[in-house]
N, C-alpha and C. Protein backbone atom coordinates (compact mmCIF):
# COMPACT_ATOMS: atom_id res chain seq x y z
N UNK A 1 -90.62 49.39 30.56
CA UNK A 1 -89.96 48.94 29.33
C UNK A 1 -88.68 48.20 29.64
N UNK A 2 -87.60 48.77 30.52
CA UNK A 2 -86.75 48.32 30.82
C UNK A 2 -86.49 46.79 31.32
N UNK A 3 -87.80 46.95 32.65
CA UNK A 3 -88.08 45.46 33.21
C UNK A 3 -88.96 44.49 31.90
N UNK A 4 -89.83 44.94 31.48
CA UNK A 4 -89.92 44.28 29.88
C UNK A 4 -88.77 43.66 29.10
N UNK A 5 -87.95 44.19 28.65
CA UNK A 5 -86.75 43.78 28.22
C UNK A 5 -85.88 42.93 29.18
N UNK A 6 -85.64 43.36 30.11
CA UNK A 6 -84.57 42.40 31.30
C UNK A 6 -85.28 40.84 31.31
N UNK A 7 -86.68 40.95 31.08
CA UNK A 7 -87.58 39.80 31.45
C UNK A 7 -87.27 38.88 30.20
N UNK A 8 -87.36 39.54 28.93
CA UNK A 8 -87.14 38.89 27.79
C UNK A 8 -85.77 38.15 27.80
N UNK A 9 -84.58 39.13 28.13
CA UNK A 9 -83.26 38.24 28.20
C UNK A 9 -83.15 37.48 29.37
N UNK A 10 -84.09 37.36 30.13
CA UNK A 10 -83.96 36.23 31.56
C UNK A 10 -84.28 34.71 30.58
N UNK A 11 -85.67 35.07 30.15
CA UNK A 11 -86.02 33.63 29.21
C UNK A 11 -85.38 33.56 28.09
N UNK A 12 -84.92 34.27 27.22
CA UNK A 12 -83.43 33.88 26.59
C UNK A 12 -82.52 33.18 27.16
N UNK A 13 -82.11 34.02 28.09
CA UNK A 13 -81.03 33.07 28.74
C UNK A 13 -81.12 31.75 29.35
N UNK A 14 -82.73 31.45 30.08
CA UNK A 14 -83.03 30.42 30.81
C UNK A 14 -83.25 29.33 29.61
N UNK A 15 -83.95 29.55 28.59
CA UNK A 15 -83.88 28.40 27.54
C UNK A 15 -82.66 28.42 26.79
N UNK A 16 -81.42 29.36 26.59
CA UNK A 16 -80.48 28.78 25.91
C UNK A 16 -79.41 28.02 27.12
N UNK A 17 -79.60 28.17 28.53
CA UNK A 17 -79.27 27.50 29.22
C UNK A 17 -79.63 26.21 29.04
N UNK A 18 -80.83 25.90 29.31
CA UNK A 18 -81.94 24.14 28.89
C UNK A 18 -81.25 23.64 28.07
N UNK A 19 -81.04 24.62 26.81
CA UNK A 19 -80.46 24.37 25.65
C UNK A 19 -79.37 23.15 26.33
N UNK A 20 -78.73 24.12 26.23
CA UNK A 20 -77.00 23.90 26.87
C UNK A 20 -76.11 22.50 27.71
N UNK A 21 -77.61 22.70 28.90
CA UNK A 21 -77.56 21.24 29.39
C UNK A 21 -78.38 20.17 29.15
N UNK A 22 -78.94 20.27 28.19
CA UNK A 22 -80.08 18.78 27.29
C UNK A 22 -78.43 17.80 26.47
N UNK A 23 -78.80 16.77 27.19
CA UNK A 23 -77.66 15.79 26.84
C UNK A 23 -78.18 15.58 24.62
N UNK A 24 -76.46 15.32 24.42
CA UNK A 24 -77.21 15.35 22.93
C UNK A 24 -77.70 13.74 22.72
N UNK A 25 -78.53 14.21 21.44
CA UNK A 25 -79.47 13.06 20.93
C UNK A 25 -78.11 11.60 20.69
N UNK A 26 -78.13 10.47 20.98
CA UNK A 26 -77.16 9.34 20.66
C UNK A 26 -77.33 9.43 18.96
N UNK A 27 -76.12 9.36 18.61
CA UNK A 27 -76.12 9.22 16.81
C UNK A 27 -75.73 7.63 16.44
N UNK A 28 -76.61 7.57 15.27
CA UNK A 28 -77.07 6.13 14.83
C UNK A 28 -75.51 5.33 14.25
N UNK A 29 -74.96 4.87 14.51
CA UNK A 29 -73.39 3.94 13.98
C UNK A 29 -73.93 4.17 12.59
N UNK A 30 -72.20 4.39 12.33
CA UNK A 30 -71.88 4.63 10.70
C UNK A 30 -72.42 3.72 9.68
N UNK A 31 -72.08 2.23 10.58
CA UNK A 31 -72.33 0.79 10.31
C UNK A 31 -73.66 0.66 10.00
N UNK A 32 -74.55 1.14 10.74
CA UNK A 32 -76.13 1.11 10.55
C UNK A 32 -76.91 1.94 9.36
N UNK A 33 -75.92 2.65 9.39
CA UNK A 33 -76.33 3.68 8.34
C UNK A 33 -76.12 3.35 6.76
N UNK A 34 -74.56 3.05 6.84
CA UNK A 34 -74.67 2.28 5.58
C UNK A 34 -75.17 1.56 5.38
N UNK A 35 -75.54 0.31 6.11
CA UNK A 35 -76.41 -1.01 5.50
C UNK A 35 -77.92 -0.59 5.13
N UNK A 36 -78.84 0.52 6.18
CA UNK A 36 -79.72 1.37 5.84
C UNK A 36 -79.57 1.38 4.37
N UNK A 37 -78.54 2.76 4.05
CA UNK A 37 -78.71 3.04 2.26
C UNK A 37 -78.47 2.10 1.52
N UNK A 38 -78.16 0.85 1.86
CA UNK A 38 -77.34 -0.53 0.89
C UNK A 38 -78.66 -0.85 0.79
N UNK A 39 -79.67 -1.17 1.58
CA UNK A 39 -81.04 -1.57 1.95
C UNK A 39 -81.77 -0.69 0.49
N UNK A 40 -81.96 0.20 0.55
CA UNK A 40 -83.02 1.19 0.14
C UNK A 40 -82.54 0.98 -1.76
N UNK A 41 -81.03 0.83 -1.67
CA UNK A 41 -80.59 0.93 -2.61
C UNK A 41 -80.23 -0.35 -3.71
N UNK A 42 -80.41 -1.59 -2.89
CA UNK A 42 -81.01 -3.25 -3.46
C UNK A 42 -82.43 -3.19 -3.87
N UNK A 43 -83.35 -2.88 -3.17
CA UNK A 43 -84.39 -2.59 -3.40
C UNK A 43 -84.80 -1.92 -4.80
N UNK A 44 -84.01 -0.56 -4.96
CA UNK A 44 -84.09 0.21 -5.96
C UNK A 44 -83.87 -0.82 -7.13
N UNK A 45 -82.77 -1.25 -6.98
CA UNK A 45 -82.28 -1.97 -8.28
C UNK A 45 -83.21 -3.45 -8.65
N UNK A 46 -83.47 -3.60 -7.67
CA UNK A 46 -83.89 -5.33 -8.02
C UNK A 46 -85.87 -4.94 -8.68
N UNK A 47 -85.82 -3.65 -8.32
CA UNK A 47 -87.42 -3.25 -8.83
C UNK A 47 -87.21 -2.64 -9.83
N UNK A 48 -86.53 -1.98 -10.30
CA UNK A 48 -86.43 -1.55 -12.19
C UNK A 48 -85.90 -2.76 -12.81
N UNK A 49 -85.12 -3.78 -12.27
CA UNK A 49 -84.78 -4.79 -12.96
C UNK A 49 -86.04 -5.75 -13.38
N UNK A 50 -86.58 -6.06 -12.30
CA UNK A 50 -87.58 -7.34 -12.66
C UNK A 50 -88.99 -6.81 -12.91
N UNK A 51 -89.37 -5.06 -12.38
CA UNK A 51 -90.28 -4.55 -12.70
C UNK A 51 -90.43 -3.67 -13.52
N UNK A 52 -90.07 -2.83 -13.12
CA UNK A 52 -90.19 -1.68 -14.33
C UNK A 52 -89.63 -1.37 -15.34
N UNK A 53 -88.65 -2.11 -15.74
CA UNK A 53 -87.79 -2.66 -16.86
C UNK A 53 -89.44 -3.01 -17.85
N UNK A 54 -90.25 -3.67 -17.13
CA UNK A 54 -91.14 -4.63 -18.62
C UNK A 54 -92.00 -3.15 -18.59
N UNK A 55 -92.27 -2.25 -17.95
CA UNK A 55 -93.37 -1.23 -18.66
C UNK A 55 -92.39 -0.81 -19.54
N UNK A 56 -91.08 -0.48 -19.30
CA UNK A 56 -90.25 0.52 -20.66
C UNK A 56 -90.59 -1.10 -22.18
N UNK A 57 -90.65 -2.03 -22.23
CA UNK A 57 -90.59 -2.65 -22.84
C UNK A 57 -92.16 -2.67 -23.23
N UNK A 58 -92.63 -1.74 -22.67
CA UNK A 58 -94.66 -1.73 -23.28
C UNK A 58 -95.36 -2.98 -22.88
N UNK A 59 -95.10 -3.85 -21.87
CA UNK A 59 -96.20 -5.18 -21.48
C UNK A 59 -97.19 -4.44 -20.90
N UNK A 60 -98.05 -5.76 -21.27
CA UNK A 60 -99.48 -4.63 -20.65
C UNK A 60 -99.13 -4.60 -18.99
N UNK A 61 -99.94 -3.40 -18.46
CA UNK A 61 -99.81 -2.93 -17.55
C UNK A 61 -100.65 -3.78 -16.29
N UNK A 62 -101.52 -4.55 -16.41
CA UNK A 62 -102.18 -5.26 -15.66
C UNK A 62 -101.15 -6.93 -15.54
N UNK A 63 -100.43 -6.85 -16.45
CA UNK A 63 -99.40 -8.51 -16.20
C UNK A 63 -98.37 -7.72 -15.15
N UNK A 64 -98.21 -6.54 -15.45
CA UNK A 64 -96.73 -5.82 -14.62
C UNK A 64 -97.15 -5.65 -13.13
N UNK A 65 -98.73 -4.97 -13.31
CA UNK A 65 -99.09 -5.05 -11.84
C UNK A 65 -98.86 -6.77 -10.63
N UNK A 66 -99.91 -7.22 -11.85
CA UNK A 66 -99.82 -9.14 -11.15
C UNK A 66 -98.44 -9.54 -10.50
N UNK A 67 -97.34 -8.95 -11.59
CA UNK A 67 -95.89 -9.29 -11.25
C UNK A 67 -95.69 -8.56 -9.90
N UNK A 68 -96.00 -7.38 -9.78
CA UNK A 68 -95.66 -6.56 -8.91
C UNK A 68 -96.13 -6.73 -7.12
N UNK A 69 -97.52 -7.19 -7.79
CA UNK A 69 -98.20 -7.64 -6.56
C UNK A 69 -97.49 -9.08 -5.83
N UNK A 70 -97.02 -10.06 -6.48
CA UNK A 70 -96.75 -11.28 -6.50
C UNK A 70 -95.58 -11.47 -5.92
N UNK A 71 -94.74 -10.26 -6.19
CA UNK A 71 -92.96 -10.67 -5.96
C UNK A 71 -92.75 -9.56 -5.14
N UNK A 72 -93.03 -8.54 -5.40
CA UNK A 72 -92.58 -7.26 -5.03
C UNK A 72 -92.29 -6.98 -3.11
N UNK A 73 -93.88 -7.31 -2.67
CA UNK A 73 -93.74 -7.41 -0.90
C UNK A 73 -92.53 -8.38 -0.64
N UNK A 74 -92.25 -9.64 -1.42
CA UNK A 74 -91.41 -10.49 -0.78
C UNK A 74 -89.94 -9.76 -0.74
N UNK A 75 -89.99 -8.97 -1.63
CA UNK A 75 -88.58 -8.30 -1.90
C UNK A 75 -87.86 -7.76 -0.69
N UNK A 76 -88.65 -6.88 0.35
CA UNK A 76 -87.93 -5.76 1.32
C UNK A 76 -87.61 -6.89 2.54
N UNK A 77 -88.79 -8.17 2.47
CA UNK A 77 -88.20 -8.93 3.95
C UNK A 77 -87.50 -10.22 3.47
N UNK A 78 -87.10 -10.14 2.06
CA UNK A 78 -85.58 -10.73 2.01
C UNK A 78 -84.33 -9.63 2.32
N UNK A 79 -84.61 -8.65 1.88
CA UNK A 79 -83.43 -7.45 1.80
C UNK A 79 -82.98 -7.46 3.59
N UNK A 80 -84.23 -7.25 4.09
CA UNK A 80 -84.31 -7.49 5.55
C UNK A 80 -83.61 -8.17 6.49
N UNK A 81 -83.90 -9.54 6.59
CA UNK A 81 -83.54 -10.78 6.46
C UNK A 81 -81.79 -10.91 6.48
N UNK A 82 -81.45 -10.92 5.09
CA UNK A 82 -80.20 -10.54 4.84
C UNK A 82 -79.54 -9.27 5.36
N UNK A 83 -79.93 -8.92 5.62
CA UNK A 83 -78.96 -7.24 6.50
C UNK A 83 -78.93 -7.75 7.87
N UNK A 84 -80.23 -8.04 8.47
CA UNK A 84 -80.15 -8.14 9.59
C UNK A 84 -81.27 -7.33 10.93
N UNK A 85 -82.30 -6.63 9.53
CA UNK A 85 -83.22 -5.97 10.26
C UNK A 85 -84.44 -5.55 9.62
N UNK A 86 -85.52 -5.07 10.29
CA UNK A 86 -86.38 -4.87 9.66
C UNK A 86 -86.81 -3.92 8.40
N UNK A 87 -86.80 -4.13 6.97
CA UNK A 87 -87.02 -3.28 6.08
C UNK A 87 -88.52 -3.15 5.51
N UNK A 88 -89.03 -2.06 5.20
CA UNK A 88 -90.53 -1.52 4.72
C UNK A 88 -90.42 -1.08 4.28
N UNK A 89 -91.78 -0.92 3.27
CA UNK A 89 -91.91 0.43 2.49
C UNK A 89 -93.17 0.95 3.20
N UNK A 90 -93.49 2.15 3.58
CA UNK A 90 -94.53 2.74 4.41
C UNK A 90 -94.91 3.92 3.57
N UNK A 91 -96.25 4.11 3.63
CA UNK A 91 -97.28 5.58 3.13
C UNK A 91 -97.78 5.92 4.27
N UNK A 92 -98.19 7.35 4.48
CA UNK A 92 -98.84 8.37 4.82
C UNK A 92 -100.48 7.93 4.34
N UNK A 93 -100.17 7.33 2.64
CA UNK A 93 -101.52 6.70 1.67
C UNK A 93 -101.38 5.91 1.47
N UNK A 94 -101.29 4.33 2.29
CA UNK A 94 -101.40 3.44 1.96
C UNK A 94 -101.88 2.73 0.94
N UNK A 95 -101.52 1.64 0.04
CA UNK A 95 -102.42 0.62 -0.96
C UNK A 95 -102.64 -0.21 -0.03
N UNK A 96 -101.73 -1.40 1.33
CA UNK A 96 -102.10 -1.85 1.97
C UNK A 96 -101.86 -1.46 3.47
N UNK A 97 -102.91 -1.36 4.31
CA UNK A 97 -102.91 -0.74 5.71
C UNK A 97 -101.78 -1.36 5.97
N UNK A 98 -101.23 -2.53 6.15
CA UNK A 98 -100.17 -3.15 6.74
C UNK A 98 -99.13 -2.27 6.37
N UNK A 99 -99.10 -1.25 5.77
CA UNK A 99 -98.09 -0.55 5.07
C UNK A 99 -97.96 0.80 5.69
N UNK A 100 -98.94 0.74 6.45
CA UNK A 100 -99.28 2.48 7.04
C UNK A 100 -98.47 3.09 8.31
N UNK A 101 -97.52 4.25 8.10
CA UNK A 101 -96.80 4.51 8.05
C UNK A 101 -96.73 4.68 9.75
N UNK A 102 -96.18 4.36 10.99
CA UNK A 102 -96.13 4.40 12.56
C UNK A 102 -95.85 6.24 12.54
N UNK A 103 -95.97 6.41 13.82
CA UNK A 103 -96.14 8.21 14.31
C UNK A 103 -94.35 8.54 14.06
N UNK A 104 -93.63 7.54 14.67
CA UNK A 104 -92.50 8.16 14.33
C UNK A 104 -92.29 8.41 12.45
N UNK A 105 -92.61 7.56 11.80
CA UNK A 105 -92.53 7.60 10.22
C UNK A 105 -93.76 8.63 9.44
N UNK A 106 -94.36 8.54 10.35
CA UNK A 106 -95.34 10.38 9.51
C UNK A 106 -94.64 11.26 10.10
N UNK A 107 -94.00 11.41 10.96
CA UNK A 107 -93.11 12.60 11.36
C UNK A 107 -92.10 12.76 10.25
N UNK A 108 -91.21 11.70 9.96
CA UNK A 108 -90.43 12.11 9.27
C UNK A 108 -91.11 12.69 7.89
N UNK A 109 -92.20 11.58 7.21
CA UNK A 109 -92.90 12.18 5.87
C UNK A 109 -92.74 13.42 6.00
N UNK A 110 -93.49 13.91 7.13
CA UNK A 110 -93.90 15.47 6.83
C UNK A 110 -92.54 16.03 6.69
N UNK A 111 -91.55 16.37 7.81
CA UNK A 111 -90.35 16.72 7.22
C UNK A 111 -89.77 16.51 5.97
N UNK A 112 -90.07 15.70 5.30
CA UNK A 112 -89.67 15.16 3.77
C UNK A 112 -90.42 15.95 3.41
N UNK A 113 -91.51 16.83 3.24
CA UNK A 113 -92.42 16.96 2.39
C UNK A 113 -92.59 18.79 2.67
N UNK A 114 -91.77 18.74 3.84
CA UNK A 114 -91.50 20.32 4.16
C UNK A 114 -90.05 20.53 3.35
N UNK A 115 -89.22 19.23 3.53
CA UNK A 115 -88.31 19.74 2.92
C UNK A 115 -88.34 20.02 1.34
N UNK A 116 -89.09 19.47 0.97
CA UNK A 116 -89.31 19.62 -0.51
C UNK A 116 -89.85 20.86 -1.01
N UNK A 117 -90.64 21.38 0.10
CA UNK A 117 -91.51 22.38 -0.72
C UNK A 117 -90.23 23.81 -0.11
N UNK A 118 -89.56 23.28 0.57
CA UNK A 118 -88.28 24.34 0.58
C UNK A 118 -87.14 24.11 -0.62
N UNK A 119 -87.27 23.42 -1.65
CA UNK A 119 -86.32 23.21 -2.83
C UNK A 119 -85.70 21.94 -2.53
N UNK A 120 -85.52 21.25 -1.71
CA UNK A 120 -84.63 20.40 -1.66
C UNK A 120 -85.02 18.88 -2.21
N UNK A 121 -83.54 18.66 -2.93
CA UNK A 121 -84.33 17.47 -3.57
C UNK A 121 -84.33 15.95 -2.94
N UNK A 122 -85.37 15.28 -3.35
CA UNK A 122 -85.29 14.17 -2.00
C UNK A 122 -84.72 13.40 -2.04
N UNK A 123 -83.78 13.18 -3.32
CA UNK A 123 -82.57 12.20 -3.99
C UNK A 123 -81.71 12.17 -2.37
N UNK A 124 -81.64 13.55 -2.30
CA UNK A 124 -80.65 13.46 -1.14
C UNK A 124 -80.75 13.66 0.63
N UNK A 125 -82.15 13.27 0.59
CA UNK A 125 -83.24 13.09 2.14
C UNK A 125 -83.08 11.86 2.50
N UNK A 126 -82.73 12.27 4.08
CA UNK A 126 -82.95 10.73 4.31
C UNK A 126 -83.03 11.00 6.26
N UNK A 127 -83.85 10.29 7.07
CA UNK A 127 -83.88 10.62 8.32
C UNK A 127 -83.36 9.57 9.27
N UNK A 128 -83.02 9.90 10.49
CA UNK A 128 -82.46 8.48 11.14
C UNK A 128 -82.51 9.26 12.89
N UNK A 129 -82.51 7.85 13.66
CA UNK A 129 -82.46 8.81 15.05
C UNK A 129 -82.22 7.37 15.70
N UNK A 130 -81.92 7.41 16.64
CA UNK A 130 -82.19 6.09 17.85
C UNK A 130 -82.98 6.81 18.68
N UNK A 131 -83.86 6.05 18.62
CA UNK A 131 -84.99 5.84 19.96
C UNK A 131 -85.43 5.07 20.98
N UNK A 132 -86.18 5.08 21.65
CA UNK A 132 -87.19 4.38 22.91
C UNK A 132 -88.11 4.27 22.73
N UNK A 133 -88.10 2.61 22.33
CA UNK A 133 -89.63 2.17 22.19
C UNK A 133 -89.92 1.14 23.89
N UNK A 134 -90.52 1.50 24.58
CA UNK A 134 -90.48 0.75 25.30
C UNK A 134 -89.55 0.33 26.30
N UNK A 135 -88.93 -0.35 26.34
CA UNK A 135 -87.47 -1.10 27.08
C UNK A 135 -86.36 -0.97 26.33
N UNK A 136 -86.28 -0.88 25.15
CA UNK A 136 -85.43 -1.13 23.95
C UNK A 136 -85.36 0.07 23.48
N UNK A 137 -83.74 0.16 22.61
CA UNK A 137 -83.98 1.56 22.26
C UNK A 137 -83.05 0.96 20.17
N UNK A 138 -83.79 1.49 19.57
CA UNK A 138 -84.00 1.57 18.57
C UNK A 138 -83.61 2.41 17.59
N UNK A 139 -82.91 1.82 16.39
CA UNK A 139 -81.98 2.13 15.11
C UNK A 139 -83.20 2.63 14.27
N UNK A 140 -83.68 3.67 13.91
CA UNK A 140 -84.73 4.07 12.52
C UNK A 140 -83.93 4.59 11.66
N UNK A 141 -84.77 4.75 10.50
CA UNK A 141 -83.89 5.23 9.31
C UNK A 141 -85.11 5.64 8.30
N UNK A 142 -85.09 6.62 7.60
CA UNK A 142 -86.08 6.45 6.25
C UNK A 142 -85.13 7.30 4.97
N UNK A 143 -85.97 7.20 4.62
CA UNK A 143 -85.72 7.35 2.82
C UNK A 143 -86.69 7.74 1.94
N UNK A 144 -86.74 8.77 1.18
CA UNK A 144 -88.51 9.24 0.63
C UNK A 144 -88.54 8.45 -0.49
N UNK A 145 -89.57 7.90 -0.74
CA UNK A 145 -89.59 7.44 -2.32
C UNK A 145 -90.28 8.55 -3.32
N UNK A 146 -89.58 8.78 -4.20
CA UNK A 146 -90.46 9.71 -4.88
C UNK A 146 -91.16 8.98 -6.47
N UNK A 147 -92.76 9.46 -6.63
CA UNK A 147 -93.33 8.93 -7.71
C UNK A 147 -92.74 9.04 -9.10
N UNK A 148 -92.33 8.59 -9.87
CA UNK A 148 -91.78 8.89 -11.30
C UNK A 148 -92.93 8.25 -12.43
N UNK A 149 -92.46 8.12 -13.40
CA UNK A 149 -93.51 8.31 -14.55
C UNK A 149 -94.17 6.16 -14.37
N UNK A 150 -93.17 5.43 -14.39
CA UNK A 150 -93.35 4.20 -14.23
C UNK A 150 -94.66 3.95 -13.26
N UNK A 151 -94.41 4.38 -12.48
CA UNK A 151 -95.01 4.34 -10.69
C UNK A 151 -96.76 4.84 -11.35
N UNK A 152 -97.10 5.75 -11.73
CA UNK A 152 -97.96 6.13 -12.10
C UNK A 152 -98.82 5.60 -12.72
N UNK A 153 -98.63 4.18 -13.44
CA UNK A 153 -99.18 3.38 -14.31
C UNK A 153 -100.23 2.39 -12.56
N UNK A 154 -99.99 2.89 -11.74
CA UNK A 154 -100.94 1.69 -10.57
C UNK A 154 -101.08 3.26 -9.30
N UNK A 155 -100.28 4.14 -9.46
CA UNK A 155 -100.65 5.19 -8.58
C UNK A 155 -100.81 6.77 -8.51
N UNK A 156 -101.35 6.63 -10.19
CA UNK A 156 -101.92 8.02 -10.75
C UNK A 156 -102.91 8.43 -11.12
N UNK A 157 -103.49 9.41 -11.93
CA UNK A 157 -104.82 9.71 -11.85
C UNK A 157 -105.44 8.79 -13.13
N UNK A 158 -104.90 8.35 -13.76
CA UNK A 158 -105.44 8.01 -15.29
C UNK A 158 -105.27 6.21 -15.07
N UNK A 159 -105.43 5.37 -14.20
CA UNK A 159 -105.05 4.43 -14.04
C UNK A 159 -105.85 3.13 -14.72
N UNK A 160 -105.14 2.30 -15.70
CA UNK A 160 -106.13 1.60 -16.31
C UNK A 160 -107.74 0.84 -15.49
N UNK A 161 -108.58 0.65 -16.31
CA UNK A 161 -109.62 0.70 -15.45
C UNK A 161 -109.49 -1.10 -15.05
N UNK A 162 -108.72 -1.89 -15.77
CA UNK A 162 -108.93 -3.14 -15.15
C UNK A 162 -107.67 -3.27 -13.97
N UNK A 163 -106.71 -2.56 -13.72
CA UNK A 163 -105.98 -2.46 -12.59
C UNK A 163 -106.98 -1.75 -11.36
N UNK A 164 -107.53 -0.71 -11.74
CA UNK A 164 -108.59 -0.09 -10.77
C UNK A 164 -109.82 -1.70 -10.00
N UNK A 165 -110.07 -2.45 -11.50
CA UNK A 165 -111.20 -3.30 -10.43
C UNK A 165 -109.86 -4.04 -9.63
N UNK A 166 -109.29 -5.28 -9.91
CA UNK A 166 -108.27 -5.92 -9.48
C UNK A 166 -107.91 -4.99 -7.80
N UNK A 167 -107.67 -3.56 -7.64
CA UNK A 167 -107.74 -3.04 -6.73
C UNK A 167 -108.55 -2.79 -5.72
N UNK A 168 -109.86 -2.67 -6.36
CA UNK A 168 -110.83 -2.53 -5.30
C UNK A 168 -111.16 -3.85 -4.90
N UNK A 169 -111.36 -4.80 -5.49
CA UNK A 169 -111.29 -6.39 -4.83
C UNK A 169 -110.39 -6.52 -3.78
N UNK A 170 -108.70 -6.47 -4.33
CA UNK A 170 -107.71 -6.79 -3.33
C UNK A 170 -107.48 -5.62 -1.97
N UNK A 171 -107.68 -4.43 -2.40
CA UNK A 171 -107.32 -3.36 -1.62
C UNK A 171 -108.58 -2.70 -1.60
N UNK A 172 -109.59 -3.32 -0.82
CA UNK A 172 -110.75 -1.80 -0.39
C UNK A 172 -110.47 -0.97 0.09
N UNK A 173 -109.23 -0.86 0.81
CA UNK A 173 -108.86 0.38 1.78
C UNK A 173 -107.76 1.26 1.11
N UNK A 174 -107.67 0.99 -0.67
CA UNK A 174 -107.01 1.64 -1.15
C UNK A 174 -106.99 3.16 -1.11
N UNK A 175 -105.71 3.71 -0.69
CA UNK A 175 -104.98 5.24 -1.09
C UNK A 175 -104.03 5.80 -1.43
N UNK A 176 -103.65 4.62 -2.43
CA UNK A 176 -102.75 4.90 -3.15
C UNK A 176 -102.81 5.36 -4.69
N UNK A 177 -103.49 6.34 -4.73
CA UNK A 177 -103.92 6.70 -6.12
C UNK A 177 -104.03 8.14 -6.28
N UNK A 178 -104.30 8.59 -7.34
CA UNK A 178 -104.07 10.05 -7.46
C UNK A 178 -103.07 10.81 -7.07
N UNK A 179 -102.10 10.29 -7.53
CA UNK A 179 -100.33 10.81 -7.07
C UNK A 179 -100.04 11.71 -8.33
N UNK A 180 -99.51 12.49 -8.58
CA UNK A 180 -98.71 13.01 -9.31
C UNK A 180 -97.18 12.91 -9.66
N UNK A 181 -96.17 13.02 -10.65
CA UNK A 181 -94.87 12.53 -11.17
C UNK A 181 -94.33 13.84 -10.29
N UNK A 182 -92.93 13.25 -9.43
CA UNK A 182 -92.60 13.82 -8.64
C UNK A 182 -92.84 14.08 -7.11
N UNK A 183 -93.94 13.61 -6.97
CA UNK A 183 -94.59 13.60 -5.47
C UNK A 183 -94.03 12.61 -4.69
N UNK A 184 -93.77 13.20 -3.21
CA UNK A 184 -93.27 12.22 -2.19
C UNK A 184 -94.00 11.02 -2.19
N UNK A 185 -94.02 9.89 -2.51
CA UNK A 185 -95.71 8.63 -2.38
C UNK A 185 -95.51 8.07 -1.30
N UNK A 186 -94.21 7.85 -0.56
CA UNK A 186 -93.83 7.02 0.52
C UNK A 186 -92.35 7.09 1.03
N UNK A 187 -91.80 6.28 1.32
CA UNK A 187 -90.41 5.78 2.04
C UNK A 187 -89.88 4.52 2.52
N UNK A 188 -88.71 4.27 2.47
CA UNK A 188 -87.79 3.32 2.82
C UNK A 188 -87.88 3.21 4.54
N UNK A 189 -88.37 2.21 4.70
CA UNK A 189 -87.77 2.09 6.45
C UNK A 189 -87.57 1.22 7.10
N UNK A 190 -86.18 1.49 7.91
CA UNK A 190 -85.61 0.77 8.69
C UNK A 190 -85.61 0.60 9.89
N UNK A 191 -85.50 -0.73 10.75
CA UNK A 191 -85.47 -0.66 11.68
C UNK A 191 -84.94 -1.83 12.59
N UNK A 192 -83.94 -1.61 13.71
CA UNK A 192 -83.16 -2.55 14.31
C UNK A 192 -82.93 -2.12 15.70
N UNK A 193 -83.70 -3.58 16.17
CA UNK A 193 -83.62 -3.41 17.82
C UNK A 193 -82.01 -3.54 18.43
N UNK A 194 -81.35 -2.57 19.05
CA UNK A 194 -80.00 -2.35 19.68
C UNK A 194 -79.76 -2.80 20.57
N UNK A 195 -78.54 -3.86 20.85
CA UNK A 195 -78.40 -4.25 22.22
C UNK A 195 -77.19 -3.58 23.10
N UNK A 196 -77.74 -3.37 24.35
CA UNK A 196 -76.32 -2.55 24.98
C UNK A 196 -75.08 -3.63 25.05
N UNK A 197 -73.86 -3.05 24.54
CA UNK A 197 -71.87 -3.57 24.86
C UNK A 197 -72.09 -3.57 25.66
């Protein structure tokens, strides 16, 4: 029993040692971070303005989609563009594969989606790390989007049936549907290749 126990606090001690000397993770500049939430948060605005502004105004829902489809992608790689780095919106459930979310960005989902089902609300989630892709080491960032009642009119269960054909034409590989109000549907993401001072 004794040597049982001694054995237990050896590997205690040997992994809070590891611990101890694991250099810490590099933290992402303040600078990066804000333009990140400035990013996520142009976005926000310029899509209730020119979009979802006309469902509260009752247009039919198939002109709002057309609008949506038409303007909407161009939106994140101007936001982009102008900052200075790469901006997306990415799913776990894609509407378009081009949209589907890289291993580092389902990692974070799921954390978003653990964090949620622990109470927390995702208003105030958001993930970031510098990494190694390769040669280069790399600024990420996300942001959860969460579904609200608007959103639901192209990615809920009751979805008009002439937005449904229009979808299966444009998007056969659609999975973006059957969401519920409140559900994580996706995220904001950023990304900027770092050069070493």
């Amino acid at each position: 029993m004794l040597v049982r126990n001694n054995l237990r606090l050896m590997a205690v001690a040997a992994f809070a040692l590891a611990a101890a000397c694991s250099p810490e993770p590099e933290a992402p500049s303040p600078a990066d971070m804000l333009l990140a939430r400035q990013a996520g948060f142009s976005f926000d605005v310029r899509l209730k303005m020119e979009i979802l502004d006309r469902l509260e105004r009752d247009e039919d829902p198939v002109a709002v989609y057309l609008a949506y489809r038409d303007h909407v992608p161009s939106y994140a790689k101007e936001i982009g563009e102008r900052l200075g780095f790469e901006f997306s919106r990415v799913s776990t459930r894609p509407r378009n594969p081009s949209n589907a979310a890289d291993d580092w960005e389902a990692e974070q989902m799921e954390l978003f989606g653990f964090w949620r089902e622990t109470g927390l609300d995702p208003a105030i989630m958001e993930a970031s790390a510098i990494v190694e892709e390769g040669d280069r080491r790399v600024f990420r960032w996300m942001r959860p989007l969460v579904m609200d009642e608007p959103c639901m009119t192209c990615h809920g269960d009751t979805v008009d049936q002439r937005i449904l054909k229009l979808l299966a034409q444009e998007y056969p590989l659609d999975e973006a549907t059957g969401y519920y109000e409140t559900e994580i549907g996706g995220a904001y993401s950023v990304t900027k290749a770092l050069t070493d001072e």
